[in-house]
Every structure is written in structure tokens, then in C-alpha cells.
PDB file of N, CA and C in Angstrom:
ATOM      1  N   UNK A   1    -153.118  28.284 -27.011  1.00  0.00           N
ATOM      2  CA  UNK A   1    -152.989  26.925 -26.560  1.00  0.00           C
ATOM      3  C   UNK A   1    -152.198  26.096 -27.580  1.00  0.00           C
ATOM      4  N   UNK A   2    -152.184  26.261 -28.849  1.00  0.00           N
ATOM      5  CA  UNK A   2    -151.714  25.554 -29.933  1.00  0.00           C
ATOM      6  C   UNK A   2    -150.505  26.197 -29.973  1.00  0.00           C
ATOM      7  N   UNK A   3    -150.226  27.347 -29.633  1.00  0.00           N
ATOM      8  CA  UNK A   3    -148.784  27.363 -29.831  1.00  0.00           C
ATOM      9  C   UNK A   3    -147.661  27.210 -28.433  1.00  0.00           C
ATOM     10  N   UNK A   4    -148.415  26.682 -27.119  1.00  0.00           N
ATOM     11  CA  UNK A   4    -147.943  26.045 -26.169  1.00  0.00           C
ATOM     12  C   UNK A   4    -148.057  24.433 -26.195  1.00  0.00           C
ATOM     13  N   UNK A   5    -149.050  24.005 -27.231  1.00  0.00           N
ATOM     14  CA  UNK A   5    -148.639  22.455 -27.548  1.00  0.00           C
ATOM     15  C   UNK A   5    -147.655  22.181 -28.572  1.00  0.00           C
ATOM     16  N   UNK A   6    -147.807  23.020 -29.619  1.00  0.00           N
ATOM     17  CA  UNK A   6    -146.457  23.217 -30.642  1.00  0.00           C
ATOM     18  C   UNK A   6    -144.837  23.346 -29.678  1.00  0.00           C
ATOM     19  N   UNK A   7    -145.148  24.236 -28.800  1.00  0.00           N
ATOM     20  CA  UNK A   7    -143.576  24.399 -28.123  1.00  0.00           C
ATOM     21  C   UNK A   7    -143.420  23.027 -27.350  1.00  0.00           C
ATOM     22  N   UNK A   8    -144.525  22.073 -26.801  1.00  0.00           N
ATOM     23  CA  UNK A   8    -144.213  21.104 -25.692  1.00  0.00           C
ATOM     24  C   UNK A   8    -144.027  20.321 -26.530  1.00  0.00           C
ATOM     25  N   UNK A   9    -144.225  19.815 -28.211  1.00  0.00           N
ATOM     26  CA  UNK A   9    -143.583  18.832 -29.043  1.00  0.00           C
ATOM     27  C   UNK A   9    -142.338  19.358 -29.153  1.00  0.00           C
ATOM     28  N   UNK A  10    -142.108  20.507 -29.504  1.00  0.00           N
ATOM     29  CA  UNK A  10    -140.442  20.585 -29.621  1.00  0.00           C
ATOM     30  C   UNK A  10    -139.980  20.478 -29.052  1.00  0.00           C
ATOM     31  N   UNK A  11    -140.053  20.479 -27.631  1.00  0.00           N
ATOM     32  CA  UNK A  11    -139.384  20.214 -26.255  1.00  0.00           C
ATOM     33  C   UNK A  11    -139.240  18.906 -26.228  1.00  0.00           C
ATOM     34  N   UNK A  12    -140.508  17.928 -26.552  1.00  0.00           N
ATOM     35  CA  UNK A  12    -140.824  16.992 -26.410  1.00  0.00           C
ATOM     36  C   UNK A  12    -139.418  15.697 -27.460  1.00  0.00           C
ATOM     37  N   UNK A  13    -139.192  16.526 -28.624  1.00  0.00           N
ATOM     38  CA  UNK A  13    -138.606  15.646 -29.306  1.00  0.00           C
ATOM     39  C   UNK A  13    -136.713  16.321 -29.193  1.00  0.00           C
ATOM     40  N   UNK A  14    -136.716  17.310 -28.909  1.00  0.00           N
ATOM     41  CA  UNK A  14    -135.434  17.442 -28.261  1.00  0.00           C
ATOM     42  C   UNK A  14    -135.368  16.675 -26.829  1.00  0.00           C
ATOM     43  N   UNK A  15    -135.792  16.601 -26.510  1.00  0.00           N
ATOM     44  CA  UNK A  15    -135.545  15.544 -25.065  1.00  0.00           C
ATOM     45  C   UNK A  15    -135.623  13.974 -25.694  1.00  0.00           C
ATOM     46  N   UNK A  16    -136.320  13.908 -26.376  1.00  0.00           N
ATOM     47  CA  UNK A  16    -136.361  12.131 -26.820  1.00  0.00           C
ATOM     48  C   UNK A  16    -134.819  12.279 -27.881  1.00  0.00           C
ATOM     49  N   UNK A  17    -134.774  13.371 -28.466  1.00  0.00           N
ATOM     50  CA  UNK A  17    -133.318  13.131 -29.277  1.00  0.00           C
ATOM     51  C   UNK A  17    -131.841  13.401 -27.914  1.00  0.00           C
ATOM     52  N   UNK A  18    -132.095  13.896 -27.024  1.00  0.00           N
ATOM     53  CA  UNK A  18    -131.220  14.072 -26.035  1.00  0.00           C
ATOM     54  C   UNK A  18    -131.129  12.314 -25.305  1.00  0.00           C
ATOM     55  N   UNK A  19    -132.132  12.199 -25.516  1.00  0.00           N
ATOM     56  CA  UNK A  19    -132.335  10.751 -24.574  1.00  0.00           C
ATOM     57  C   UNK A  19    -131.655  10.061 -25.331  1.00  0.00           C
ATOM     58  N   UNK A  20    -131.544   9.496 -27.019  1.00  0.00           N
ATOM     59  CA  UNK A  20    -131.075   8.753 -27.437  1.00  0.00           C
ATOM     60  C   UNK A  20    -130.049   9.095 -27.648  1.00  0.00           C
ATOM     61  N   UNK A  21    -129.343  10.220 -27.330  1.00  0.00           N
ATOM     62  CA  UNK A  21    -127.993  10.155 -27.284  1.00  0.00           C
ATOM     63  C   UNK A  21    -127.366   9.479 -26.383  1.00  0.00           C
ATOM     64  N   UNK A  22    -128.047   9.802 -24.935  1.00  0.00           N
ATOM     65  CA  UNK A  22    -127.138   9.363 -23.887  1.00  0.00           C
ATOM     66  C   UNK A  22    -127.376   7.913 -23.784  1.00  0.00           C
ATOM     67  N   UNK A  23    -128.609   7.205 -24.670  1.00  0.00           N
ATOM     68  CA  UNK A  23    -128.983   5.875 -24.642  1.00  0.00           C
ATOM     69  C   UNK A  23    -127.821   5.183 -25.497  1.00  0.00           C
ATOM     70  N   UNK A  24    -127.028   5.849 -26.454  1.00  0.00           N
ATOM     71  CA  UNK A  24    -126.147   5.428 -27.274  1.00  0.00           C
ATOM     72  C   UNK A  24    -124.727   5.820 -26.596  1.00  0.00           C
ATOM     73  N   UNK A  25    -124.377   6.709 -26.086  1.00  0.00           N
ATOM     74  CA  UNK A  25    -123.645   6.670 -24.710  1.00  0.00           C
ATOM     75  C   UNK A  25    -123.437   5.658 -23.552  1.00  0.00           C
ATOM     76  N   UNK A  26    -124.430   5.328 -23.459  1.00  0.00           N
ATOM     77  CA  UNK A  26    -124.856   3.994 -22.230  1.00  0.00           C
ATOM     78  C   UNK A  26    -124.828   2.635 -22.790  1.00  0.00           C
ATOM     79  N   UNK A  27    -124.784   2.762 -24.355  1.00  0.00           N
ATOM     80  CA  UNK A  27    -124.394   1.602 -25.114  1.00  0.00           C
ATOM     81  C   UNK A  27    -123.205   1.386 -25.062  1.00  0.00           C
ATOM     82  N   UNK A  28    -122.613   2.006 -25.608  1.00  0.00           N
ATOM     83  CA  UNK A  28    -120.682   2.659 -26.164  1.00  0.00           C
ATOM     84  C   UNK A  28    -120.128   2.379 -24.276  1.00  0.00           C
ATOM     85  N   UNK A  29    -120.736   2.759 -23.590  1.00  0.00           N
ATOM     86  CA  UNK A  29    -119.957   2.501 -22.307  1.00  0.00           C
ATOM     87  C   UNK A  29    -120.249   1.062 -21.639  1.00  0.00           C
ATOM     88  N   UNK A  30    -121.351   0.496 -21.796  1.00  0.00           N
ATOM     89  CA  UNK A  30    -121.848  -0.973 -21.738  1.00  0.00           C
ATOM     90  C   UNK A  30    -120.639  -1.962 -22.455  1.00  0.00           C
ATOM     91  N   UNK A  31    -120.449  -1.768 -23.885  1.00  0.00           N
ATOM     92  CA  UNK A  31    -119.666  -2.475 -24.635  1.00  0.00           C
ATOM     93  C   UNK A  31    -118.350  -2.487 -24.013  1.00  0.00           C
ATOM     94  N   UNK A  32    -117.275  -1.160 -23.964  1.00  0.00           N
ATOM     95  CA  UNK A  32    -116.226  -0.556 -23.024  1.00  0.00           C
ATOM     96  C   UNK A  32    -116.284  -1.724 -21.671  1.00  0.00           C
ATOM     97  N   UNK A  33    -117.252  -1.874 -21.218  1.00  0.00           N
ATOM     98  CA  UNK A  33    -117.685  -2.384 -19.911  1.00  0.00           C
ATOM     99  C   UNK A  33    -117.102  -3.405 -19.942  1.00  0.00           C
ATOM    100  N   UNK A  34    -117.618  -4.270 -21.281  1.00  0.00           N
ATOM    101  CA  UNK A  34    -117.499  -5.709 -21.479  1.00  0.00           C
ATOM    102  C   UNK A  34    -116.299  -5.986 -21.627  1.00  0.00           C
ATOM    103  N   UNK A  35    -115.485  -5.158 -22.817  1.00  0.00           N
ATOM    104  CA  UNK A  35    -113.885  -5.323 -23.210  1.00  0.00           C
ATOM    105  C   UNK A  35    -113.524  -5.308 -22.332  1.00  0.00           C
ATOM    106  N   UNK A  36    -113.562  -4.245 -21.467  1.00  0.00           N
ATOM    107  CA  UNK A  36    -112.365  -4.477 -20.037  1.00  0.00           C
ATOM    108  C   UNK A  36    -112.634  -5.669 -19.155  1.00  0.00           C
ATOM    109  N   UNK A  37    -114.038  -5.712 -18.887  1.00  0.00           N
ATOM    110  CA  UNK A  37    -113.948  -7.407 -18.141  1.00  0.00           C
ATOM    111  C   UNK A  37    -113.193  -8.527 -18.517  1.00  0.00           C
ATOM    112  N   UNK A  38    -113.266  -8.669 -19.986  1.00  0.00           N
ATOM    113  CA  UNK A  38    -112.972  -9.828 -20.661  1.00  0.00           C
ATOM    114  C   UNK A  38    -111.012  -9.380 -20.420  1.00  0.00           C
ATOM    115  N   UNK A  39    -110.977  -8.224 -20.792  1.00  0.00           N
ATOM    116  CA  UNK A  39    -109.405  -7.720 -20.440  1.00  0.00           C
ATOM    117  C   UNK A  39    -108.957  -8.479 -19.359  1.00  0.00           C
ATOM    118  N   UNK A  40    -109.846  -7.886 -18.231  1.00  0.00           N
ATOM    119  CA  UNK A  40    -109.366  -8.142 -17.163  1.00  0.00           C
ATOM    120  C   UNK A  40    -109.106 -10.063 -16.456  1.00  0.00           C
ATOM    121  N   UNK A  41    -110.638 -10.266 -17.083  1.00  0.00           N
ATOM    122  CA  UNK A  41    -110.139 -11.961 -16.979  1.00  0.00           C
ATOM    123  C   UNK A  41    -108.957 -12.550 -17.885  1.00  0.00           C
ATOM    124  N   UNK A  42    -108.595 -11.805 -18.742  1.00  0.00           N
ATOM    125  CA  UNK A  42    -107.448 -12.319 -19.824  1.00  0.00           C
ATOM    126  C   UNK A  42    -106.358 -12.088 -18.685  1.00  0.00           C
ATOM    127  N   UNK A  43    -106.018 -10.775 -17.960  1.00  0.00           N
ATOM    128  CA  UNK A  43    -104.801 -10.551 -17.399  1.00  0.00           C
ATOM    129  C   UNK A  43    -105.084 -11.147 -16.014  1.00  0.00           C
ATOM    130  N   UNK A  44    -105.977 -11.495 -15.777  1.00  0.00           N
ATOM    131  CA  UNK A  44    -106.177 -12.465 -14.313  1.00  0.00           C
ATOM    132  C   UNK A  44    -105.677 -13.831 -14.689  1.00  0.00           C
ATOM    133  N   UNK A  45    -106.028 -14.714 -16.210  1.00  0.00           N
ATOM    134  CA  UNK A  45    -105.805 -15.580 -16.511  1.00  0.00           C
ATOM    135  C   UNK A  45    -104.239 -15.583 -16.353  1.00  0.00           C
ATOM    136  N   UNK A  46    -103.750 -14.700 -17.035  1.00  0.00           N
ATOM    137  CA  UNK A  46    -102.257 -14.078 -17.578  1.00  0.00           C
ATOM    138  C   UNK A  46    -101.317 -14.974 -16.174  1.00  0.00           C
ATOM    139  N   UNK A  47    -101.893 -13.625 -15.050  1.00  0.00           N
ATOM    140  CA  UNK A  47    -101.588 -13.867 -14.284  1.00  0.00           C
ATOM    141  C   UNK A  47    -101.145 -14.810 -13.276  1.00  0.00           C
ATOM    142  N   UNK A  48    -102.267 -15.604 -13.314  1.00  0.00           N
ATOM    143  CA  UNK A  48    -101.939 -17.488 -12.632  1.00  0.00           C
ATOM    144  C   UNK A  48    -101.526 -17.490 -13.731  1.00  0.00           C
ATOM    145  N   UNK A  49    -101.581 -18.102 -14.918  1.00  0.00           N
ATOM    146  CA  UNK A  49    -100.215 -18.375 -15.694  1.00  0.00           C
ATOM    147  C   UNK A  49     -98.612 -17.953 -15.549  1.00  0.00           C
ATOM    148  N   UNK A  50     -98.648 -16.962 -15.316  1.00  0.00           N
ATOM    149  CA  UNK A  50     -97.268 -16.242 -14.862  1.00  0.00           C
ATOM    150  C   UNK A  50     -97.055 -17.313 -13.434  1.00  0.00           C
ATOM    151  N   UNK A  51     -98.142 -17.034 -12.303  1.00  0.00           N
ATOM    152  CA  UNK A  51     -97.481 -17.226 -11.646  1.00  0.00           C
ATOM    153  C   UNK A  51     -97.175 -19.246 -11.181  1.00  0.00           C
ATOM    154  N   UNK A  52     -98.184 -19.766 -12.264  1.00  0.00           N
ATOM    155  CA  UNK A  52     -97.933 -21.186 -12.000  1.00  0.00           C
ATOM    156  C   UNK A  52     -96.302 -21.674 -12.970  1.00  0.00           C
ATOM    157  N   UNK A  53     -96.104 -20.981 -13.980  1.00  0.00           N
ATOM    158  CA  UNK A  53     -94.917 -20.867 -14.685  1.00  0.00           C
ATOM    159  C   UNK A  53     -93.573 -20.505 -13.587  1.00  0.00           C
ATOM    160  N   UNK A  54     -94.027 -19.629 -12.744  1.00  0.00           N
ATOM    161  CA  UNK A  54     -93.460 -19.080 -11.727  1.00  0.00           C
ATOM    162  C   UNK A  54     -92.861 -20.678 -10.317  1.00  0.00           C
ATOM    163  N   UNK A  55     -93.823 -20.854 -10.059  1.00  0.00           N
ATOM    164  CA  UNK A  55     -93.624 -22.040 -10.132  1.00  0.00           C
ATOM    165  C   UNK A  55     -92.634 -23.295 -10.236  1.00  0.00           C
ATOM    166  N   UNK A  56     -93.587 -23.422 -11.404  1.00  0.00           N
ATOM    167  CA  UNK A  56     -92.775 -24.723 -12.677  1.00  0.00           C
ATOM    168  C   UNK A  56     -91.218 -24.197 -12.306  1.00  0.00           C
ATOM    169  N   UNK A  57     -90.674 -23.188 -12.431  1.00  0.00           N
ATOM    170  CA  UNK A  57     -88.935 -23.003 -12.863  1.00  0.00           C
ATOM    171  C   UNK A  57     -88.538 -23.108 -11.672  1.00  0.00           C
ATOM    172  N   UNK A  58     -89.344 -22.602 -10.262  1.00  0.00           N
ATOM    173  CA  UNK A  58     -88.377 -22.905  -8.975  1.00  0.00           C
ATOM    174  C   UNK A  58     -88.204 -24.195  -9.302  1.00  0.00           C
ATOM    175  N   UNK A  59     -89.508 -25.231  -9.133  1.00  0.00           N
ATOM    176  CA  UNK A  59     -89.364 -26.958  -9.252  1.00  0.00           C
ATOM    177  C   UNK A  59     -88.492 -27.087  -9.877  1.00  0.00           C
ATOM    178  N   UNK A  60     -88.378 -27.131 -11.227  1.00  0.00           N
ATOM    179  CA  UNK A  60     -87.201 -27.853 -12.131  1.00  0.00           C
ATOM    180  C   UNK A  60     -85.665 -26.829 -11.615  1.00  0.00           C
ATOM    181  N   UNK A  61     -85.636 -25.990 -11.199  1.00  0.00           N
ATOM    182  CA  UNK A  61     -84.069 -25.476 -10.384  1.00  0.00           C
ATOM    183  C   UNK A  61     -83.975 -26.419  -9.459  1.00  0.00           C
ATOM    184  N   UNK A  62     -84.893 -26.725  -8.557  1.00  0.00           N
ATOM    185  CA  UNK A  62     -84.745 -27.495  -7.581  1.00  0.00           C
ATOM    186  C   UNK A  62     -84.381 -29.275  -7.954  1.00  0.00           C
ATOM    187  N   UNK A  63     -85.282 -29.370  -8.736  1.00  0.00           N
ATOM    188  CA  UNK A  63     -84.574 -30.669  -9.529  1.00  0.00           C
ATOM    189  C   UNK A  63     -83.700 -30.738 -10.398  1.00  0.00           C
ATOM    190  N   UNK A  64     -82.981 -29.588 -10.556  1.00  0.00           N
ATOM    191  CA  UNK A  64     -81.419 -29.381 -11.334  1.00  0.00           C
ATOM    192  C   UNK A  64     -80.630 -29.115 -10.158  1.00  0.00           C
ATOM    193  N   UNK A  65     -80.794 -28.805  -8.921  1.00  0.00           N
ATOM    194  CA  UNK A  65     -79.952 -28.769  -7.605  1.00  0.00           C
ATOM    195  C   UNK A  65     -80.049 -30.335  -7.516  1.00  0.00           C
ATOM    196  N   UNK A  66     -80.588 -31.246  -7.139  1.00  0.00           N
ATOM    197  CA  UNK A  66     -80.968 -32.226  -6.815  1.00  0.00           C
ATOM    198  C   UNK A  66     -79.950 -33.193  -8.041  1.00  0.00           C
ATOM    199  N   UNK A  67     -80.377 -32.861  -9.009  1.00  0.00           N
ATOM    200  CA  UNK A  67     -79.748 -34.004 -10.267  1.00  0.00           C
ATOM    201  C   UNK A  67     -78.096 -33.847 -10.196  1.00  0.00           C
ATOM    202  N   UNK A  68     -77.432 -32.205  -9.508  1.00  0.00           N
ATOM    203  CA  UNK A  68     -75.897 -32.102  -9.478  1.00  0.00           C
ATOM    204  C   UNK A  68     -75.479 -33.093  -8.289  1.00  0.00           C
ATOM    205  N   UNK A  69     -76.120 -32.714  -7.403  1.00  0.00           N
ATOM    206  CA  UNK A  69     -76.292 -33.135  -5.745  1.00  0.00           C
ATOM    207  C   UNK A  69     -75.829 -34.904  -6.320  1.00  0.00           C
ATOM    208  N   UNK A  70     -76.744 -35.758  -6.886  1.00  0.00           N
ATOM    209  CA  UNK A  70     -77.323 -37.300  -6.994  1.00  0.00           C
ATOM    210  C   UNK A  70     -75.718 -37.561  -7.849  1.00  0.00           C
ATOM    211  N   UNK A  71     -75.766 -36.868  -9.112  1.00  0.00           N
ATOM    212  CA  UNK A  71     -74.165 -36.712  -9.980  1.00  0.00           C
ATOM    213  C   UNK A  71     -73.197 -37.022  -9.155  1.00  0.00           C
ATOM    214  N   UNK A  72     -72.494 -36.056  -8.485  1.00  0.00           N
ATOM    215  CA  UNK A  72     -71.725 -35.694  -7.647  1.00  0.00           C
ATOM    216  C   UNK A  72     -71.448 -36.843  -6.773  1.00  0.00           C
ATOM    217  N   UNK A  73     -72.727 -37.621  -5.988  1.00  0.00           N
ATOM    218  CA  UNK A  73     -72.413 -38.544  -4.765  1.00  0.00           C
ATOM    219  C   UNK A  73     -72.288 -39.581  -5.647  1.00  0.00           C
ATOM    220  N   UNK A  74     -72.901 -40.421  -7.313  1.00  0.00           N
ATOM    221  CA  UNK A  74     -72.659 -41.308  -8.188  1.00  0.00           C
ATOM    222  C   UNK A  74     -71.165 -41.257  -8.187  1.00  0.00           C
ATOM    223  N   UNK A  75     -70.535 -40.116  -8.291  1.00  0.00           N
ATOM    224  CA  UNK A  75     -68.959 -40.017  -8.872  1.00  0.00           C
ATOM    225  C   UNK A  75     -68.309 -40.209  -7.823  1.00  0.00           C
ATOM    226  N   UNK A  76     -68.477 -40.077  -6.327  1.00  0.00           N
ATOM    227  CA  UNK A  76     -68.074 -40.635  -5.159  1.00  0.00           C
ATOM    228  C   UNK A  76     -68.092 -42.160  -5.280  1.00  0.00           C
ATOM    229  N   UNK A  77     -69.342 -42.622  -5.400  1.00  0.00           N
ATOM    230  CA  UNK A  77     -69.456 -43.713  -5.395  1.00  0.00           C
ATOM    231  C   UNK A  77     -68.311 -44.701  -5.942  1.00  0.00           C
ATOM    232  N   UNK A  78     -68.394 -44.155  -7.101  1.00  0.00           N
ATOM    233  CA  UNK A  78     -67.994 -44.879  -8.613  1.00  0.00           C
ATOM    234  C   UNK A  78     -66.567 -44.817  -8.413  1.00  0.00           C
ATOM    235  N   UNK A  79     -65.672 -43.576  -7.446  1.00  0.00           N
ATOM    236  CA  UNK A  79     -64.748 -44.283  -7.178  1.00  0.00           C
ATOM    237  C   UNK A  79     -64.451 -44.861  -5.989  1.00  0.00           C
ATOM    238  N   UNK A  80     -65.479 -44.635  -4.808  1.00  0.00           N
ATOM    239  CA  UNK A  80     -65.366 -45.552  -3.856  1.00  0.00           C
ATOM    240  C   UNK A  80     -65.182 -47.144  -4.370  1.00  0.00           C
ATOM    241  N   UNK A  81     -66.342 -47.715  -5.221  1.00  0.00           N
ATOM    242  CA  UNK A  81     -66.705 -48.971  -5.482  1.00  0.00           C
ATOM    243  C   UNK A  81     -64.910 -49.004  -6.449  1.00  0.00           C
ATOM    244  N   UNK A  82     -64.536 -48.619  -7.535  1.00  0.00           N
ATOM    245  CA  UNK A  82     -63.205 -48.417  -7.962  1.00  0.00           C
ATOM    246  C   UNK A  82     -62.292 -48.913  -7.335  1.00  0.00           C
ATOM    247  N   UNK A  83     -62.134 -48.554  -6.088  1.00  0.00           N
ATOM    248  CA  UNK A  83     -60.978 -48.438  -5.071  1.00  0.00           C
ATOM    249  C   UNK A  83     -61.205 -49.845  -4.360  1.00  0.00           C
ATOM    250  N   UNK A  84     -62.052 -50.057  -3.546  1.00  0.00           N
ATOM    251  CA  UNK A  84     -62.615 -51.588  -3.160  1.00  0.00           C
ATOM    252  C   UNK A  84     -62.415 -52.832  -4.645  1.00  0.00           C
ATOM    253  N   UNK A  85     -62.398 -52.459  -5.682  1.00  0.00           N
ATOM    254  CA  UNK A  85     -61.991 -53.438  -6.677  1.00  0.00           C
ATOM    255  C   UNK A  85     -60.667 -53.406  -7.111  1.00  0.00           C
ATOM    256  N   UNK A  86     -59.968 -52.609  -6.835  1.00  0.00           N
ATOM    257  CA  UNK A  86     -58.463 -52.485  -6.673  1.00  0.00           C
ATOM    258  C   UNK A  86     -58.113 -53.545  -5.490  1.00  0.00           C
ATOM    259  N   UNK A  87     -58.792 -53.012  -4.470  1.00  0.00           N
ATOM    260  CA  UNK A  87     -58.110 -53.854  -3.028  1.00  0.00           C
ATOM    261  C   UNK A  87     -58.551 -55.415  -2.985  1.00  0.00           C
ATOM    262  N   UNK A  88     -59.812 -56.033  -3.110  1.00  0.00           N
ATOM    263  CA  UNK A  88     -60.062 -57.011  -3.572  1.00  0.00           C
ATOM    264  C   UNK A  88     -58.755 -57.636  -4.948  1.00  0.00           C
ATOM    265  N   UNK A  89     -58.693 -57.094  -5.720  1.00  0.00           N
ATOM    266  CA  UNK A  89     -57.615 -57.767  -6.771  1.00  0.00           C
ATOM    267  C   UNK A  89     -56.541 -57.986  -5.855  1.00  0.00           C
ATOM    268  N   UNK A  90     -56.017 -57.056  -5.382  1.00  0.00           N
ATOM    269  CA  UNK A  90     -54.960 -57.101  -4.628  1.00  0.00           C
ATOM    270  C   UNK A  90     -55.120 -58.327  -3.223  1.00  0.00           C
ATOM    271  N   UNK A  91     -55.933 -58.591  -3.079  1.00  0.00           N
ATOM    272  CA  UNK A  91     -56.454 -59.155  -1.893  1.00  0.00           C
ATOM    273  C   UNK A  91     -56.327 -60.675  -2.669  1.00  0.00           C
ATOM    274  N   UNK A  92     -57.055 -60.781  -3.750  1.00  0.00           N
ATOM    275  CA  UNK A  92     -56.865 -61.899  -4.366  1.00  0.00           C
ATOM    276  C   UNK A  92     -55.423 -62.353  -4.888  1.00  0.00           C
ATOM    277  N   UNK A  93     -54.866 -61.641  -4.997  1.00  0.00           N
ATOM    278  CA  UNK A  93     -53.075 -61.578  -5.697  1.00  0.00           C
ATOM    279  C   UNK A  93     -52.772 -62.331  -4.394  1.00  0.00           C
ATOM    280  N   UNK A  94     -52.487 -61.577  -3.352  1.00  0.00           N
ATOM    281  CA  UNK A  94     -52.115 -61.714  -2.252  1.00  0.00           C
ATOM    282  C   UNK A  94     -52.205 -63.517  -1.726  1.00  0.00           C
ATOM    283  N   UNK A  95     -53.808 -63.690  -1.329  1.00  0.00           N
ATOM    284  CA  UNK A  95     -54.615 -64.601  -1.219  1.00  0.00           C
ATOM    285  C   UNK A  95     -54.197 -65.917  -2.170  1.00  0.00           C
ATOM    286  N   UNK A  96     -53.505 -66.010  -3.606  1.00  0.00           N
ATOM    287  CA  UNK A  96     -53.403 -66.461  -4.369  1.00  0.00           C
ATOM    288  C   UNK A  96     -51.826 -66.979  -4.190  1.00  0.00           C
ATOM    289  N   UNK A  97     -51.260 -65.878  -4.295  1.00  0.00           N
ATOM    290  CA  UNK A  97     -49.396 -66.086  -3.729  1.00  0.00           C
ATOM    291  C   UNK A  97     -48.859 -67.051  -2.491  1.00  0.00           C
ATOM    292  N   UNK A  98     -50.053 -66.578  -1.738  1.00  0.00           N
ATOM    293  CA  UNK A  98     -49.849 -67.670  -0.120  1.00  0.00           C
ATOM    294  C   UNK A  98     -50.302 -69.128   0.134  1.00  0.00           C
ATOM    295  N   UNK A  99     -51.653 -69.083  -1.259  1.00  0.00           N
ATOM    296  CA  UNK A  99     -52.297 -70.363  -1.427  1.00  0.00           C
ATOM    297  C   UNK A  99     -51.024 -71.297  -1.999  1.00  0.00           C
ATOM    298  N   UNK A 100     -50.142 -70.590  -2.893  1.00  0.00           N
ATOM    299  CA  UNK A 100     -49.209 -70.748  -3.834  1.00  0.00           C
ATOM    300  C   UNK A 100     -48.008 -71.198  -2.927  1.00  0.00           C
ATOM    301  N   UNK A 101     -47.508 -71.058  -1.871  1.00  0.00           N
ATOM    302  CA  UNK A 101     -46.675 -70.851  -1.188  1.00  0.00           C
ATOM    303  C   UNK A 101     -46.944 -72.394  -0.258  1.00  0.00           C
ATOM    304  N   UNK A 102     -47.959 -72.413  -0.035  1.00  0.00           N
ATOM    305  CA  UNK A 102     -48.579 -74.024   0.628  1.00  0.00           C
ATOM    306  C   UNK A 102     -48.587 -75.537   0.112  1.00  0.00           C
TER     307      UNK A 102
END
């Protein structure tokens, strides 16, 4: 009997040393667990960042289309209004010569 309770402690403490292995296993993969979550919320974060950046650069292209666009019709303008102050002078010359003439 004593040397079938002698064998069920040795059994007994190879299984409790087997156990704390895989208990330190189940640690080491717990931790693993955590890094990659936190990974993964980093590259989820990443991600809407990328893609609100993504974003941001269409907008400001679009408001660099927009700012050539606004340029462009100013420089129309600028010599439309130009040209109307030419003809006005001239209008006044004119206007001035005939007043002159009376």
C-alpha cells in the first residue's frame, strides 16, 4: 500500500509540475494576447488616421482646384474691369472734346 501511495505522490507532483507549466504557457500566451490587441487597436487607430489624412488631401486638392478656378476668373475680371476703364477715359475724352466744341 505504501509503495502505491509513494507512486500516486510522484504522479501526483509530476502532474502539478506539468500543470504549472502549461499554467505558465497560458500566461506567456495571455500576455501575447494583450500585445496583439493593443497592436491591433494601434493599427485600427493607424488606420482612420490614414484614412481621415486620406481625406484631408482630397479636400485641400479640391480647394487648390477651386483657388486656380477663383485666380483665373479674378484675371478675367481684372482685365474685363481694365478694358471698361480704357473706354470710359475714352468716353470722357470724347464727351469732353464735344462739350469743348459747344
Amino acid at each position: 500500500m505504501r509503495a502505491v501511495q509513494s507512486g500516486l505522490k510522484g504522479e501526483i507532483q509530476d502532474v502539478r509540475f506539468e500543470l504549472t507549466k502549461v499554467d505558465n504557457k497560458v500566461d506567456r500566451i495571455a500576455i501575447e494576447l494583450i500585445k496583439t490587441r493593443e497592436e491591433m487597436a494601434t493599427k485600427t487607430d493607424f488606420t482612420y488616421i490614414k484614412t481621415q489624412l486620406s481625406q484631408i488631401i482630397a479636400n485641400l486638392d479640391g480647394l487648390a482646384g477651386e483657388t486656380a478656378d477663383n485666380r483665373r476668373t479674378l484675371l478675367v475680371y481684372d482685365k474685363i474691369i481694365g478694358e471698361h476703364g480704357r473706354q470710359l477715359n475714352a468716353h470722357e475724352t470724347r464727351i469732353s472734346s464735344l462739350e469743348n466744341r459747344s
